[in-house]
N, C-alpha and C. Protein backbone atom coordinates (compact mmCIF):
# COMPACT_ATOMS: atom_id res chain seq x y z
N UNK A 1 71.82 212.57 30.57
CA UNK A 1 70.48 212.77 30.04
C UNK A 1 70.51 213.59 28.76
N UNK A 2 71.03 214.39 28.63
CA UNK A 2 71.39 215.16 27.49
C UNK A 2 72.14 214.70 25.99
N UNK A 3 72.78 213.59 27.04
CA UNK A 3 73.82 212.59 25.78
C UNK A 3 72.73 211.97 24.57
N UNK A 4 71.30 211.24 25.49
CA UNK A 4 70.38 210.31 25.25
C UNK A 4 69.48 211.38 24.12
N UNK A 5 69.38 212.55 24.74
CA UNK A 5 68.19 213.39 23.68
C UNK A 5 69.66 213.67 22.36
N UNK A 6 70.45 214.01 22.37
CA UNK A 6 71.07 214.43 21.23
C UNK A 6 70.96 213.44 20.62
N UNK A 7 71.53 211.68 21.13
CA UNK A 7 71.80 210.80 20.20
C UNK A 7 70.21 210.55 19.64
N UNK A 8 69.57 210.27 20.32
CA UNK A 8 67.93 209.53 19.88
C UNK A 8 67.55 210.34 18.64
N UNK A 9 67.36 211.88 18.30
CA UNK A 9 67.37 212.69 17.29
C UNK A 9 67.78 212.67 15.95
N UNK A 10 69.07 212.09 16.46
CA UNK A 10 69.98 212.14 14.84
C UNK A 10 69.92 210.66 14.56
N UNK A 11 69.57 209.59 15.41
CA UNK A 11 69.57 208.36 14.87
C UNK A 11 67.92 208.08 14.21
N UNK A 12 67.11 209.19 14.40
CA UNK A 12 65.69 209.07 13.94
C UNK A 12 66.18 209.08 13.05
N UNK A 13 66.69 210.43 12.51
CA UNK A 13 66.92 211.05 11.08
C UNK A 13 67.01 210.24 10.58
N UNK A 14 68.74 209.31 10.61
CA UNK A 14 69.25 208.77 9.89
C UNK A 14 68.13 207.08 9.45
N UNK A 15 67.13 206.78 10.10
CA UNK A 15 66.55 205.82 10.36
C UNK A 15 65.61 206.28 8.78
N UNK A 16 64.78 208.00 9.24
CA UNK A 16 63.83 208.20 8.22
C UNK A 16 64.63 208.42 6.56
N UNK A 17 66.07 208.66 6.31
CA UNK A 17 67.09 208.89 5.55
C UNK A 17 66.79 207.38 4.73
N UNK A 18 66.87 206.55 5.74
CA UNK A 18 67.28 205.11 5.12
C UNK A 18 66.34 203.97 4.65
N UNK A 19 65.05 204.79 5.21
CA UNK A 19 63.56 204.43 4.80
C UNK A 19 63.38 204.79 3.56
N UNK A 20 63.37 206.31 3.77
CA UNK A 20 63.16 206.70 2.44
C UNK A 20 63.99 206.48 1.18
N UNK A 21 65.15 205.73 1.26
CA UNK A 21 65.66 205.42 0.13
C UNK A 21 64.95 203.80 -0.16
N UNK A 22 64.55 202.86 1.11
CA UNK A 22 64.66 201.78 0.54
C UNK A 22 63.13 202.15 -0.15
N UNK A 23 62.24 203.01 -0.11
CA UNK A 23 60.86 203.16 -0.37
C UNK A 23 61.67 203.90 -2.19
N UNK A 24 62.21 204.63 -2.28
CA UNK A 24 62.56 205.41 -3.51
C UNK A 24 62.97 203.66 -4.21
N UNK A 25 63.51 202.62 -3.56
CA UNK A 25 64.53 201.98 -4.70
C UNK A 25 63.36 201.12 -4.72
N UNK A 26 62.36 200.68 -3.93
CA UNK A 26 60.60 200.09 -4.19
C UNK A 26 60.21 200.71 -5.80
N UNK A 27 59.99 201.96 -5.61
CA UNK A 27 59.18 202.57 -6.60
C UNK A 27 59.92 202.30 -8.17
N UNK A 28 61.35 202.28 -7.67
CA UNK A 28 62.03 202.21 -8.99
C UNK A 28 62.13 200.87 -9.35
N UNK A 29 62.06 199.86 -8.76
CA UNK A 29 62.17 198.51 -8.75
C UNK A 29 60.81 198.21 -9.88
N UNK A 30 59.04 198.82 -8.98
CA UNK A 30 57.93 198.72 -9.73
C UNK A 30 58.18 199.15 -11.30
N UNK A 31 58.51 200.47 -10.99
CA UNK A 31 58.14 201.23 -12.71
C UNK A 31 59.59 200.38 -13.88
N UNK A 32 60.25 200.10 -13.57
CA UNK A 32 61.24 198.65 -14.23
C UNK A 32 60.35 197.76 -14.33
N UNK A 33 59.63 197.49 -14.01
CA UNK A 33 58.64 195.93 -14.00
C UNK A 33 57.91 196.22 -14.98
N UNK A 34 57.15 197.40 -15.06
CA UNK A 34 56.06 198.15 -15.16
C UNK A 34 56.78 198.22 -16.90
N UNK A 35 57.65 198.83 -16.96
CA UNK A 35 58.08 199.91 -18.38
C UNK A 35 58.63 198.84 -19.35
N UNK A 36 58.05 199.42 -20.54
CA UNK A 36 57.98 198.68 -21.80
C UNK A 36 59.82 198.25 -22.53
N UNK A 37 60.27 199.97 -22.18
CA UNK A 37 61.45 200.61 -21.86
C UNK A 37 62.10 201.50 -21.24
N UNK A 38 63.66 201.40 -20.72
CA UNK A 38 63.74 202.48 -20.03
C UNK A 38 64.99 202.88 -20.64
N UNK A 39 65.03 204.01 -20.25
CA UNK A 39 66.86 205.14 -21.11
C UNK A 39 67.08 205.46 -20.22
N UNK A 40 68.67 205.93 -20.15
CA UNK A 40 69.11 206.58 -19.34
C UNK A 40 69.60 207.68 -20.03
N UNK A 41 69.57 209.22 -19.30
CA UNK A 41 69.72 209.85 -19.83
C UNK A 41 70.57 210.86 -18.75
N UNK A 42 71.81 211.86 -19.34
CA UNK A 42 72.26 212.69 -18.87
C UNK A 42 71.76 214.44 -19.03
N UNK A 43 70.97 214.50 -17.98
CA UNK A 43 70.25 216.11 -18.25
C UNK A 43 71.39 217.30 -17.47
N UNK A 44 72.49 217.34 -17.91
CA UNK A 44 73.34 218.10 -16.76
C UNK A 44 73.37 219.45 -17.86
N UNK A 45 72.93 220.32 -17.31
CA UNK A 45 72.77 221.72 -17.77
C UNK A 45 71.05 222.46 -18.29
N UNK A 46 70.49 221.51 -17.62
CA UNK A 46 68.66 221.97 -18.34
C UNK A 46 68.21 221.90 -16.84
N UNK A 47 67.59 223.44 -16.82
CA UNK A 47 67.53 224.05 -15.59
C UNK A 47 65.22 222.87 -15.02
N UNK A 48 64.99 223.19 -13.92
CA UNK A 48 64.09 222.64 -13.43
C UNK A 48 63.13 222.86 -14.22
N UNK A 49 62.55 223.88 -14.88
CA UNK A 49 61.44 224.51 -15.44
C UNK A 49 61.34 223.26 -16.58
N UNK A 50 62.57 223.34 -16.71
CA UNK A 50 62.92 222.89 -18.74
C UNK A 50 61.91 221.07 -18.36
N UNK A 51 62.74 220.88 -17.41
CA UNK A 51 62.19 218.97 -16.74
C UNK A 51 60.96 219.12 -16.58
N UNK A 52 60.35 220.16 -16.45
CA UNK A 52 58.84 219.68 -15.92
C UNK A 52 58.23 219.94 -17.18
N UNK A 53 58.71 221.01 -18.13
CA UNK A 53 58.00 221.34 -19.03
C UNK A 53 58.02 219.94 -20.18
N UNK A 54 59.46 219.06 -20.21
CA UNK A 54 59.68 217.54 -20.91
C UNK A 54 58.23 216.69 -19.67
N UNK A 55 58.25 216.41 -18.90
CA UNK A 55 57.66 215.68 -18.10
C UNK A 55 56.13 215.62 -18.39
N UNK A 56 55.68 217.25 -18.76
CA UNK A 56 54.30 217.67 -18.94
C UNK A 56 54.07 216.74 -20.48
N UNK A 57 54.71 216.92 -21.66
CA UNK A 57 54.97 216.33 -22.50
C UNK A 57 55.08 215.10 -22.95
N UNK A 58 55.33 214.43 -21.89
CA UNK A 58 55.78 213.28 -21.57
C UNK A 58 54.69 211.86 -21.19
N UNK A 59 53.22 213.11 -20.61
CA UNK A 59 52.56 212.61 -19.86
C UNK A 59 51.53 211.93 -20.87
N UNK A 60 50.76 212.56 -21.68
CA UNK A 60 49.98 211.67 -23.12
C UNK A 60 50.86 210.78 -23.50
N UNK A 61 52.13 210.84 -23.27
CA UNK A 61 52.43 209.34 -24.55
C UNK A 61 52.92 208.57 -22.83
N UNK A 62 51.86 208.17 -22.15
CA UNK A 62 52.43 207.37 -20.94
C UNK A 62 54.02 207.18 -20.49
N UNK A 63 54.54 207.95 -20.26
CA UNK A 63 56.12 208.10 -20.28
C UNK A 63 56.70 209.24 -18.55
N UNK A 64 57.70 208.58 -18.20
CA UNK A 64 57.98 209.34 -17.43
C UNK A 64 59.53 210.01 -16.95
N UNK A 65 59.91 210.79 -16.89
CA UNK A 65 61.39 210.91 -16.59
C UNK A 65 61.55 211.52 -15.32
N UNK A 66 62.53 210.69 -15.26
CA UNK A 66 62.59 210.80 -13.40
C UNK A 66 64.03 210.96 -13.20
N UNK A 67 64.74 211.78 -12.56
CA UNK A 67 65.86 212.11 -12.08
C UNK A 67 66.11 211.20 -10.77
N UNK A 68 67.00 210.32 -10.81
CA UNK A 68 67.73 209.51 -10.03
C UNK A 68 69.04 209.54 -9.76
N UNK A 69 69.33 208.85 -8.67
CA UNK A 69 70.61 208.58 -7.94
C UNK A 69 71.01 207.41 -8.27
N UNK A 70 72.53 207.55 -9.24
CA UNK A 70 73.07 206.06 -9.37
C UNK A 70 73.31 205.19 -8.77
N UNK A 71 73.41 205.39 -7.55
CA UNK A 71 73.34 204.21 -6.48
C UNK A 71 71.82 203.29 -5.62
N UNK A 72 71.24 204.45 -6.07
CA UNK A 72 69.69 203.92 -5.66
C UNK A 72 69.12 203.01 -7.24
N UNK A 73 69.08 203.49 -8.47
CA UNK A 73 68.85 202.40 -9.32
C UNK A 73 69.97 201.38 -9.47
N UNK A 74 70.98 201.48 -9.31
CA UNK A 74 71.90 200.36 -9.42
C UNK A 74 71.13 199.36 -8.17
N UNK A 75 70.72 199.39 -7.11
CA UNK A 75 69.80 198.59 -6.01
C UNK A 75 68.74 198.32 -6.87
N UNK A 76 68.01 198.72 -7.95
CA UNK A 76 66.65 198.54 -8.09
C UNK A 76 66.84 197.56 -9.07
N UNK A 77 67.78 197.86 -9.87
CA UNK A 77 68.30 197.27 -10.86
C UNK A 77 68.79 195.65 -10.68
N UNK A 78 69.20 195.51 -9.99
CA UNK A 78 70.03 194.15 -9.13
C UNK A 78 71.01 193.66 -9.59
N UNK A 79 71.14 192.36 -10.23
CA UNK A 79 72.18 192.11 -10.40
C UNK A 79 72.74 192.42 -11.89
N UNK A 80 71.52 193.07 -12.88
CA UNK A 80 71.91 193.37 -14.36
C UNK A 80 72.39 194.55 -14.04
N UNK A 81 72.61 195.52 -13.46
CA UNK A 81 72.47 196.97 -12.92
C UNK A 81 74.10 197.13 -13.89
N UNK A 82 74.82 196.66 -13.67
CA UNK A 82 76.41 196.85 -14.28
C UNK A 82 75.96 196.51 -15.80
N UNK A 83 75.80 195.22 -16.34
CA UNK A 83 75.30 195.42 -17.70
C UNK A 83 74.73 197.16 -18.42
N UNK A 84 73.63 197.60 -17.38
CA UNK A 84 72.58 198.15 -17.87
C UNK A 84 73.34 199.42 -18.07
N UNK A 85 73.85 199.81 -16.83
CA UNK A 85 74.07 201.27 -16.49
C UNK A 85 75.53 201.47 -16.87
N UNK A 86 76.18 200.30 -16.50
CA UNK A 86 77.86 200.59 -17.13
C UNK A 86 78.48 201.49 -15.74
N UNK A 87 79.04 202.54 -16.27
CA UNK A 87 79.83 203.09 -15.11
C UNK A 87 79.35 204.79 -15.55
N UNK A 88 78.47 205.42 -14.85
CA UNK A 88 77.39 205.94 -14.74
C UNK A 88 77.79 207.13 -13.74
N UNK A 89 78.70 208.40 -13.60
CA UNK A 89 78.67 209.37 -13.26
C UNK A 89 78.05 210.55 -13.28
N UNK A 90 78.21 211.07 -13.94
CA UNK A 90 77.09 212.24 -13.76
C UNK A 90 75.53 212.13 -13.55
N UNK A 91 75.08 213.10 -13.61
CA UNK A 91 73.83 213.27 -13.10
C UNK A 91 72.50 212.38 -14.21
N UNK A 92 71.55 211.77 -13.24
CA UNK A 92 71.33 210.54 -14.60
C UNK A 92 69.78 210.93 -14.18
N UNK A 93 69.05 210.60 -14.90
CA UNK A 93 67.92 210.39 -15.40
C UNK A 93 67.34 209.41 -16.24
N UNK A 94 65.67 209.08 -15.63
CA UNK A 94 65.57 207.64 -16.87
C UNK A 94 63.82 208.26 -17.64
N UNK A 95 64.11 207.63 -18.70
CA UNK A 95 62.89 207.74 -19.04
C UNK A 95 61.87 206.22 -19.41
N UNK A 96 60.89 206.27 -18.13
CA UNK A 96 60.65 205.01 -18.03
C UNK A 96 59.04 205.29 -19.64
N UNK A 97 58.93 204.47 -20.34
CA UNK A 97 57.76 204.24 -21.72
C UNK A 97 57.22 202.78 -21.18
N UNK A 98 55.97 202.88 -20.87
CA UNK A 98 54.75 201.90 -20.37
C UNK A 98 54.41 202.01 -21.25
N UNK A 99 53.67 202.57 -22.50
CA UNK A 99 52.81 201.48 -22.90
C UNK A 99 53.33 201.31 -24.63
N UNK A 100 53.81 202.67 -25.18
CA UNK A 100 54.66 202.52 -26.50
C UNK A 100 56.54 202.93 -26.39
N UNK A 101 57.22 201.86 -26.55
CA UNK A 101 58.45 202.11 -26.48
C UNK A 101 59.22 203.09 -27.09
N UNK A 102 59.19 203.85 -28.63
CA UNK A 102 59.49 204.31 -29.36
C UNK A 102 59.05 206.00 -28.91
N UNK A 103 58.34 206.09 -29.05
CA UNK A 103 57.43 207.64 -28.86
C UNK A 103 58.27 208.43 -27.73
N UNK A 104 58.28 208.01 -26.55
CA UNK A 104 58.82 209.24 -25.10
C UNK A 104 60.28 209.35 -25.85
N UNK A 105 60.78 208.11 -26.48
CA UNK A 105 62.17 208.45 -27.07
C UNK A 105 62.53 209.63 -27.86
N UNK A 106 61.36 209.58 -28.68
CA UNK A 106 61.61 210.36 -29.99
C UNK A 106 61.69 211.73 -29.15
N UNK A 107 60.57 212.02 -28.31
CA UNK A 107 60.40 213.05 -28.21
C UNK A 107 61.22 213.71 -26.99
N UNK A 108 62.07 212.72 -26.40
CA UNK A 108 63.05 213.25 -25.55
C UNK A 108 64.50 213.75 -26.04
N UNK A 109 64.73 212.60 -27.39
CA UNK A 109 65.88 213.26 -28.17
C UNK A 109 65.59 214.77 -28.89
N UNK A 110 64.00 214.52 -29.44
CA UNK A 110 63.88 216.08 -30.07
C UNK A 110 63.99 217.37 -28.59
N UNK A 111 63.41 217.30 -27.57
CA UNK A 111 63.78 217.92 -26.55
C UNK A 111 65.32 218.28 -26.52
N UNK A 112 66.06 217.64 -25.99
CA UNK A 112 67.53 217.66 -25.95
C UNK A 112 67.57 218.33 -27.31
N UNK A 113 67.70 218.10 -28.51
CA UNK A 113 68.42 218.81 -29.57
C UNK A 113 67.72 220.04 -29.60
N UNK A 114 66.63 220.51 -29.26
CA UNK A 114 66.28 221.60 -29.01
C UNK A 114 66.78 222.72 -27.93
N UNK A 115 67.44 222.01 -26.95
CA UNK A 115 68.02 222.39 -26.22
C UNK A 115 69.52 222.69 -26.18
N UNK A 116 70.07 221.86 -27.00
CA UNK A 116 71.34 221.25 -27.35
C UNK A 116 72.14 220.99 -26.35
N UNK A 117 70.92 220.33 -25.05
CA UNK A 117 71.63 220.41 -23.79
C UNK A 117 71.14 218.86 -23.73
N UNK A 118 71.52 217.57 -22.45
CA UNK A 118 71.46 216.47 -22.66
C UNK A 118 71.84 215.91 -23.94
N UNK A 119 71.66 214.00 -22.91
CA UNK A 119 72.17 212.81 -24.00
C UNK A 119 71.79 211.62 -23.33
N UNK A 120 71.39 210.85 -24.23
CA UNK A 120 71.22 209.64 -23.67
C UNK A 120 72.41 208.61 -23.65
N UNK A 121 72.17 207.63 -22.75
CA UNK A 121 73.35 206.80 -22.23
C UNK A 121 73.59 205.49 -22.40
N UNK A 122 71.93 204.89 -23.07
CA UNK A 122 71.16 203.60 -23.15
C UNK A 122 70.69 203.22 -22.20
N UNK A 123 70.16 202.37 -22.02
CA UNK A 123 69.12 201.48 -21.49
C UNK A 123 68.68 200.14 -21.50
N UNK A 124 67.17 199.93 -21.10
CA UNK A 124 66.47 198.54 -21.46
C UNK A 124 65.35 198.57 -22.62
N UNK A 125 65.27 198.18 -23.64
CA UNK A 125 64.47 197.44 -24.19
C UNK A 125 64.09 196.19 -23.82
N UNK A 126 62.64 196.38 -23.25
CA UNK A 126 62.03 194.78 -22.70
C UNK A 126 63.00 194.16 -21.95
N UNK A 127 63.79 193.24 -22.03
CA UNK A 127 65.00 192.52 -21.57
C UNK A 127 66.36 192.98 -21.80
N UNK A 128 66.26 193.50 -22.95
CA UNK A 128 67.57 193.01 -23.60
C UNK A 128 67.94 194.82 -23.60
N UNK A 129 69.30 194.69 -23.47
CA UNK A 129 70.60 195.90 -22.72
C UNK A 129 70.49 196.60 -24.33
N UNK A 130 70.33 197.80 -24.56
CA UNK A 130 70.81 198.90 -25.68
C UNK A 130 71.65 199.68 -25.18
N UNK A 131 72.59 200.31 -25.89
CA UNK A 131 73.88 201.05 -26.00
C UNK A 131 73.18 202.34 -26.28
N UNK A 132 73.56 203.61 -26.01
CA UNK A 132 73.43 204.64 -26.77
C UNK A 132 72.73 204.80 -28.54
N UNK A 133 73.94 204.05 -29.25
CA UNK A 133 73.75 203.72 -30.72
C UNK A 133 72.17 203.20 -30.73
N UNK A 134 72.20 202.08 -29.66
CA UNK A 134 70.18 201.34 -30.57
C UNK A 134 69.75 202.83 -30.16
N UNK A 135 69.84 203.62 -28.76
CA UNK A 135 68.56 204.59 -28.96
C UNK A 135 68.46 205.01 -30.24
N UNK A 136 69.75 205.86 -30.29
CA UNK A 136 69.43 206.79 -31.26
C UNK A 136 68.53 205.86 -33.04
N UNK A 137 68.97 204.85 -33.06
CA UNK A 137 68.60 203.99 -33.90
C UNK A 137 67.12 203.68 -33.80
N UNK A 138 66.34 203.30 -32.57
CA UNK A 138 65.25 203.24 -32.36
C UNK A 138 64.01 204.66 -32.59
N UNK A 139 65.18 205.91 -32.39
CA UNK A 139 64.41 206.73 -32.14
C UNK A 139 63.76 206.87 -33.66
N UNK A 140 64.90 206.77 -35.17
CA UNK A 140 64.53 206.73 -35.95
C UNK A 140 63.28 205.89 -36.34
N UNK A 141 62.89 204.76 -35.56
CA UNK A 141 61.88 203.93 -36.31
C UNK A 141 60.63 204.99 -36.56
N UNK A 142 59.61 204.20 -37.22
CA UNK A 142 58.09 205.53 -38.11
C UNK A 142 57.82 204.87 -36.06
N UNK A 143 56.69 206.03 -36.38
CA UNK A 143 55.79 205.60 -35.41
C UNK A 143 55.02 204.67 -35.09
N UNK A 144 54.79 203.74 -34.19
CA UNK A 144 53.45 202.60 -33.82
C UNK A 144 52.90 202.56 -34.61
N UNK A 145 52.13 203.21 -34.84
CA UNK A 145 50.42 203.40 -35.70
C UNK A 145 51.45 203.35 -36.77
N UNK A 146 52.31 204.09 -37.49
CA UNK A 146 52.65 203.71 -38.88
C UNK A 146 52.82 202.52 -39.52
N UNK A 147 53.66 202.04 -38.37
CA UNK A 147 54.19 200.27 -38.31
C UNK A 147 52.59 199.42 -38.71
N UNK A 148 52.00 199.78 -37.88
CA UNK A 148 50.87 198.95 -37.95
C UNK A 148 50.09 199.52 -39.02
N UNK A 149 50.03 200.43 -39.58
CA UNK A 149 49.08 200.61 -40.43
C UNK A 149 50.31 200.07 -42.07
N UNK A 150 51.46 200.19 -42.03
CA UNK A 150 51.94 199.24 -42.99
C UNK A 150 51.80 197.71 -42.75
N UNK A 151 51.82 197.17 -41.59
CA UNK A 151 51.36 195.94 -41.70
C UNK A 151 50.18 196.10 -41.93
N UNK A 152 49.23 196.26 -41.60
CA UNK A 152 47.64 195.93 -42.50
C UNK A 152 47.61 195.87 -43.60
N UNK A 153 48.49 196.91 -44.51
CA UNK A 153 48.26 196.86 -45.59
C UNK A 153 49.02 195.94 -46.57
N UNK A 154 49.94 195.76 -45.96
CA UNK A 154 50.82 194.02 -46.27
C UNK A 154 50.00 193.12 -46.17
N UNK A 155 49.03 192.58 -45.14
CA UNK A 155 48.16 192.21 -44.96
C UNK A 155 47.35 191.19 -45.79
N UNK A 156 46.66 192.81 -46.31
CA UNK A 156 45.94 193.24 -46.99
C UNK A 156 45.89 193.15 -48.49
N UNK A 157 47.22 193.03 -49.13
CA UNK A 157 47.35 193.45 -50.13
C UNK A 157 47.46 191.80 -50.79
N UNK A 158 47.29 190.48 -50.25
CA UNK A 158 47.74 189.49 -50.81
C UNK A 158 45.64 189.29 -51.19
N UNK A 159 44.67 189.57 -50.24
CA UNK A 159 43.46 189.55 -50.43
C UNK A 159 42.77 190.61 -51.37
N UNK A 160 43.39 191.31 -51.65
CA UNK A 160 43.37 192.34 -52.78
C UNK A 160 43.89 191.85 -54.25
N UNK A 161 44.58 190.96 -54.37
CA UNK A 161 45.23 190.44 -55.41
C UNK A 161 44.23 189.32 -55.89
N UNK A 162 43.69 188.74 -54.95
CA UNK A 162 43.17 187.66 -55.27
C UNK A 162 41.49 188.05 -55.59
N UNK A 163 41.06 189.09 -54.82
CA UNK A 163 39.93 189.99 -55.74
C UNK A 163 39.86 190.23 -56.80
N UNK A 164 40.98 190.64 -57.24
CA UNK A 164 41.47 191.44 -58.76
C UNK A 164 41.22 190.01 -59.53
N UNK A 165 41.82 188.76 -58.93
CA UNK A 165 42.14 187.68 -60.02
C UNK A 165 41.08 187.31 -60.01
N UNK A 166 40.22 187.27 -58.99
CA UNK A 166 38.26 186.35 -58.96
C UNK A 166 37.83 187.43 -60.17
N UNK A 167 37.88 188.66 -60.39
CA UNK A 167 37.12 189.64 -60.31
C UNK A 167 37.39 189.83 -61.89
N UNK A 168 38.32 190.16 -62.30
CA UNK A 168 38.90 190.18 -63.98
C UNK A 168 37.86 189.39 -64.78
N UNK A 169 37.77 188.38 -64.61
CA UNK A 169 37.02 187.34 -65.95
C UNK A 169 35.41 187.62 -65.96
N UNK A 170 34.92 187.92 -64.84
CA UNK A 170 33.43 188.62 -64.82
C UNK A 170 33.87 190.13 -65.17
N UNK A 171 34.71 190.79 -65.23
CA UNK A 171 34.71 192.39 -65.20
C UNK A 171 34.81 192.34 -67.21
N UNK A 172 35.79 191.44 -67.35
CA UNK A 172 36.25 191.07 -69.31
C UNK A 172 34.62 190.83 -69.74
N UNK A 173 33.56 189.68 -69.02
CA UNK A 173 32.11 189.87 -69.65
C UNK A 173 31.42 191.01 -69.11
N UNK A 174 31.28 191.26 -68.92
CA UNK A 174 30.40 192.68 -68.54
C UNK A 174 30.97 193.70 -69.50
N UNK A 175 32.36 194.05 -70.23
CA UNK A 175 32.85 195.03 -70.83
C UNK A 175 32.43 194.34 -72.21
N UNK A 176 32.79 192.73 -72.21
CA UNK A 176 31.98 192.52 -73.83
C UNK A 176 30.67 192.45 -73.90
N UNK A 177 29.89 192.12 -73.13
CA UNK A 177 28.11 192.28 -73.27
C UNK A 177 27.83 193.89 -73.65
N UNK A 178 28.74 194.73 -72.65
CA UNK A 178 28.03 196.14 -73.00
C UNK A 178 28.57 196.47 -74.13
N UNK A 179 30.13 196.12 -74.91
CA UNK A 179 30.21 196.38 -76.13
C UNK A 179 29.09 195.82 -77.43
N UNK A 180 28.63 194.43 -77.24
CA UNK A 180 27.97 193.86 -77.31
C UNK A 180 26.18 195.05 -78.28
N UNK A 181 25.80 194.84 -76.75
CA UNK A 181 25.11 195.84 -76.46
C UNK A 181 25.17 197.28 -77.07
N UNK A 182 26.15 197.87 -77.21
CA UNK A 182 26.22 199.51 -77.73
C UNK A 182 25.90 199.39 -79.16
N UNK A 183 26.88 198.06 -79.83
CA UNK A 183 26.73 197.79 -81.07
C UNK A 183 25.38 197.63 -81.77
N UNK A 184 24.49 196.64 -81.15
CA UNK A 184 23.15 196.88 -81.23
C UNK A 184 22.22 197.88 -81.36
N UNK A 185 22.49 199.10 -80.76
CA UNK A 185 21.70 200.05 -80.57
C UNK A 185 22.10 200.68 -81.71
């Protein structure tokens, strides 16, 4: 009788142990679906405070970093998981970007160099596998809104040309009528 209460106990555990991972590799499975992009990143030496205080930061530009277990995203991951992650020891972290890809980047590398603690490892862009090198490469791009506000004005600037060209040959009479005109007076 005693055999039955010890074993029944520790086989709960191990039951709620094994739940809760397949529910952790759920969540990570969603926010992969979910994220525009994701990084991987090595935070080994930036104490708890430092993560929440990146995380708080993190939270206006829709972005999230989440400290994971390489064996639980390698499951979430599936069968790209070796592409993605490579061979992935130390202590990892991702930073999942929903709705602008560029931005949680920037501001996770400026974190780290402020710290001069972490590094990123690469990741996903949309589909397609980045190395270390694209982050840091990406991180350089201007911002969203910059991008887009130089395209408008690319745009923009071919309907601006063609104003100027409607606009010149009435602007040339109006400057000779009023010369015109001054002379008269």
């Amino acid at each position: 009788m005693n055999k039955t209460n010890v074993t029944t106990p520790s086989f709960g555990k191990a039951s709620e142990g094994k739940q809760k991972k397949i529910e952790t590799v759920k969540n990570l499975t969603d926010k992969i679906a979910k994220a525009k992009s994701m990084v991987f990143a090595d935070y080994t030496g930036i104490k708890h405070q430092q993560l929440e205080d990146l995380r708080k930061s993190l939270k206006p530009l829709n972005a999230e970093f989440v400290v994971i277990k390489n064996k639980l995203m390698q499951r979430a991951l599936g069968d790209s998981a070796k592409d993605v992650m490579g061979e992935l020891k130390s202590s990892t972290a991702a930073l999942f970007a929903y709705r602008d890809e560029v931005a949680p980047l920037k501001a996770v590398l400026k974190f780290f160099k402020n710290l001069q603690l972490g590094k990123t490892k690469g990741g996903l862009l949309g589909k397609s596998h980045i190395d270390e090198n694209d982050v840091t490469r990406l991180a350089q791009l201007p911002t969203r809104e910059a991008l887009l506000g130089k395209l408008a004005g690319q745009l923009n600037a071919p309907i601006q040309g063609l104003h100027y060209a409607l606009s010149w040959n009435i602007n040339r009479l109006v400057w000779a009528l009023n010369g015109i005109k001054g002379n008269k007076q």
